[in-house]
N, C-alpha and C. Protein backbone atom coordinates (compact mmCIF):
# COMPACT_ATOMS: atom_id res chain seq x y z
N UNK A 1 -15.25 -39.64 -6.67
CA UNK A 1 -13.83 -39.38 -6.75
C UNK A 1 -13.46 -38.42 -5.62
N UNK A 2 -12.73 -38.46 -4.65
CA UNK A 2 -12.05 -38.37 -3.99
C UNK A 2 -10.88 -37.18 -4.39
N UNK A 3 -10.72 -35.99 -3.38
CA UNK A 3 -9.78 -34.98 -3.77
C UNK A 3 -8.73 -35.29 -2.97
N UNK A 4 -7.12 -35.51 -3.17
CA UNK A 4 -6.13 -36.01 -2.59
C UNK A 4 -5.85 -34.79 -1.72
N UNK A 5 -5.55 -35.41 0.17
CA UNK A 5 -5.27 -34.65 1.13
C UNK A 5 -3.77 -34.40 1.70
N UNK A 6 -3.11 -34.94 0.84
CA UNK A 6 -2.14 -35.71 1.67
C UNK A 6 -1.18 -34.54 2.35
N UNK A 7 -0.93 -34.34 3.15
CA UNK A 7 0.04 -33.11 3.29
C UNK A 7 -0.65 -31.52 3.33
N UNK A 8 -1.97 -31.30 2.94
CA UNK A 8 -2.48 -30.47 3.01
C UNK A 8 -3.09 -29.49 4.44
N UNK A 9 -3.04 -28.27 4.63
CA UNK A 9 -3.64 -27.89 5.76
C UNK A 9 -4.47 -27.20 5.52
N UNK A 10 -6.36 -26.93 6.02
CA UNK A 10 -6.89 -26.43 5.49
C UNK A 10 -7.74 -25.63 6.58
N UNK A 11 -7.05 -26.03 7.92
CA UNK A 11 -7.44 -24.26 8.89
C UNK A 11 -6.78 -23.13 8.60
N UNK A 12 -6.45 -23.15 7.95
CA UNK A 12 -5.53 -21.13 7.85
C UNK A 12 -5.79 -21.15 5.65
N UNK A 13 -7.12 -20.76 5.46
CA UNK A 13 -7.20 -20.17 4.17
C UNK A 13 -6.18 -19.09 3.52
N UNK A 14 -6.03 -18.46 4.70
CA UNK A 14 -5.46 -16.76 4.06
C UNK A 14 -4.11 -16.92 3.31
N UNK A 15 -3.02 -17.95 3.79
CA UNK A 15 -2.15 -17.90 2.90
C UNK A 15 -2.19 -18.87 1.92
N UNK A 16 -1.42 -18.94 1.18
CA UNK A 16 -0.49 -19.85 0.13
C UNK A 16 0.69 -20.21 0.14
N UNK A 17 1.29 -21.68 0.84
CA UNK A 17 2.71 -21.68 0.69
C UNK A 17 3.27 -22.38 -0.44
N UNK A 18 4.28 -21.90 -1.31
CA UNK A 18 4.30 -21.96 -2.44
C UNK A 18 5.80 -22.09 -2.24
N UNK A 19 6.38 -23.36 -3.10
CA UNK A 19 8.08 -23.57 -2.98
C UNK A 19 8.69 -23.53 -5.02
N UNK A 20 9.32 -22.83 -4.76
CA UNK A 20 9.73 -22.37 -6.21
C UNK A 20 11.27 -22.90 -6.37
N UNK A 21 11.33 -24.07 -7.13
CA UNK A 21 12.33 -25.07 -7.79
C UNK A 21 13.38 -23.69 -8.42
N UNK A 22 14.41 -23.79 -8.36
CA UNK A 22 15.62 -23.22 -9.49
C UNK A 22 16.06 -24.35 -10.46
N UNK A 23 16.61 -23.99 -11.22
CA UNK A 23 17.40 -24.99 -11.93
C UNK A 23 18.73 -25.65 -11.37
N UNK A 24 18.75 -25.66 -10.38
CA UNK A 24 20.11 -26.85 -9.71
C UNK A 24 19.01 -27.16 -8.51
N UNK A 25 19.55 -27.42 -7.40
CA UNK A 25 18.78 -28.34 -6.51
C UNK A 25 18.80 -27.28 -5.38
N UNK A 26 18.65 -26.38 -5.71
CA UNK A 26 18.05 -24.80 -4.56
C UNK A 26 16.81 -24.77 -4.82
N UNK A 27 15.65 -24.29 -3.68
CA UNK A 27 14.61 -24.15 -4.09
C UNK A 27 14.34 -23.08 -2.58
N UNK A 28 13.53 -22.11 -2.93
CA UNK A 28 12.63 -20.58 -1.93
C UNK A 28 11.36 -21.21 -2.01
N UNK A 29 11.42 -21.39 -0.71
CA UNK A 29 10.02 -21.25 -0.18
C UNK A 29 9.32 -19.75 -0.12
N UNK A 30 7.87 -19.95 -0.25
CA UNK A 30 7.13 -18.59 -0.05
C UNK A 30 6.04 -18.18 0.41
N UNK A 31 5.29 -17.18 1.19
CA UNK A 31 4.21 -17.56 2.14
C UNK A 31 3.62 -16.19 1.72
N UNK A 32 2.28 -16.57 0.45
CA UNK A 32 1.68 -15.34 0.05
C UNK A 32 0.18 -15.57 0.50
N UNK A 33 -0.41 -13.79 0.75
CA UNK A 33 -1.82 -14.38 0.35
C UNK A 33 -2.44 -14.19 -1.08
N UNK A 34 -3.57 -15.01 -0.42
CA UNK A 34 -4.27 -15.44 -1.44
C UNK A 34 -4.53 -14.44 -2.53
N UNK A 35 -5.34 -13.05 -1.98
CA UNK A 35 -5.51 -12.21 -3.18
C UNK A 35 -3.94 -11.42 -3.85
N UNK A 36 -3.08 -11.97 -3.34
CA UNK A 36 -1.65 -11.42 -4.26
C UNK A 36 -2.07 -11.92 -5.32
N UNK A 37 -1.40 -10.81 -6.56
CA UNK A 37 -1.20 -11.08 -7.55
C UNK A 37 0.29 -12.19 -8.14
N UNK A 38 0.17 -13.72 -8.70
CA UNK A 38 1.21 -14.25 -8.96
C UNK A 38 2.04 -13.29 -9.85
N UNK A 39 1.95 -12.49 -10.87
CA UNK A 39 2.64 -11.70 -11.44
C UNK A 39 3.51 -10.92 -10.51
N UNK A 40 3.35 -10.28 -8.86
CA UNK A 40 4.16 -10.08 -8.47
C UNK A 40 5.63 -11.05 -7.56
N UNK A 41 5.36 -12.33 -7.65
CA UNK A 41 5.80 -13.22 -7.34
C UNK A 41 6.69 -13.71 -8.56
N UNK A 42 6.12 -13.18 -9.26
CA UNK A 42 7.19 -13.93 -10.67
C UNK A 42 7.92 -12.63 -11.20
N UNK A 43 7.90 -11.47 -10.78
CA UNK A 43 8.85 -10.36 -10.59
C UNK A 43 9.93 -10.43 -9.85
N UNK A 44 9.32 -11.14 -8.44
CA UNK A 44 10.32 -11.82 -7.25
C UNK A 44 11.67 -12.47 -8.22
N UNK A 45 10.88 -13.47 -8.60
CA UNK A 45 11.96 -14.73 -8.91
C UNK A 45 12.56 -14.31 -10.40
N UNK A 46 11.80 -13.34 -11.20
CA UNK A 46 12.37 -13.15 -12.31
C UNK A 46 11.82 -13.95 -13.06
N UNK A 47 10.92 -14.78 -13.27
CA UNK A 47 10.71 -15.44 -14.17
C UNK A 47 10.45 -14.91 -15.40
């Protein structure tokens, strides 16, 4: 089995780009690293 590539980039480990949906059709992009904590990211957005 095969891990799907499609769209993926896998020379630059250090970040994470991460796109965070709202509830209407707005959505923030976001460019963390890796050892961030998501809990401070979901402080960001309020979740």
């Amino acid at each position: 089995m095969s891990i799907p590539t499609e769209g993926v980039k896998t020379e630059n480990n250090d970040h994470i780009n991460l796109k965070v949906a709202g509830q209407g059709s707005s959505a923030v992009h976001f460019k963390i690293k890796r050892h961030t904590p998501l809990s401070k990211l979901m402080k960001v957005c309020q979740i």
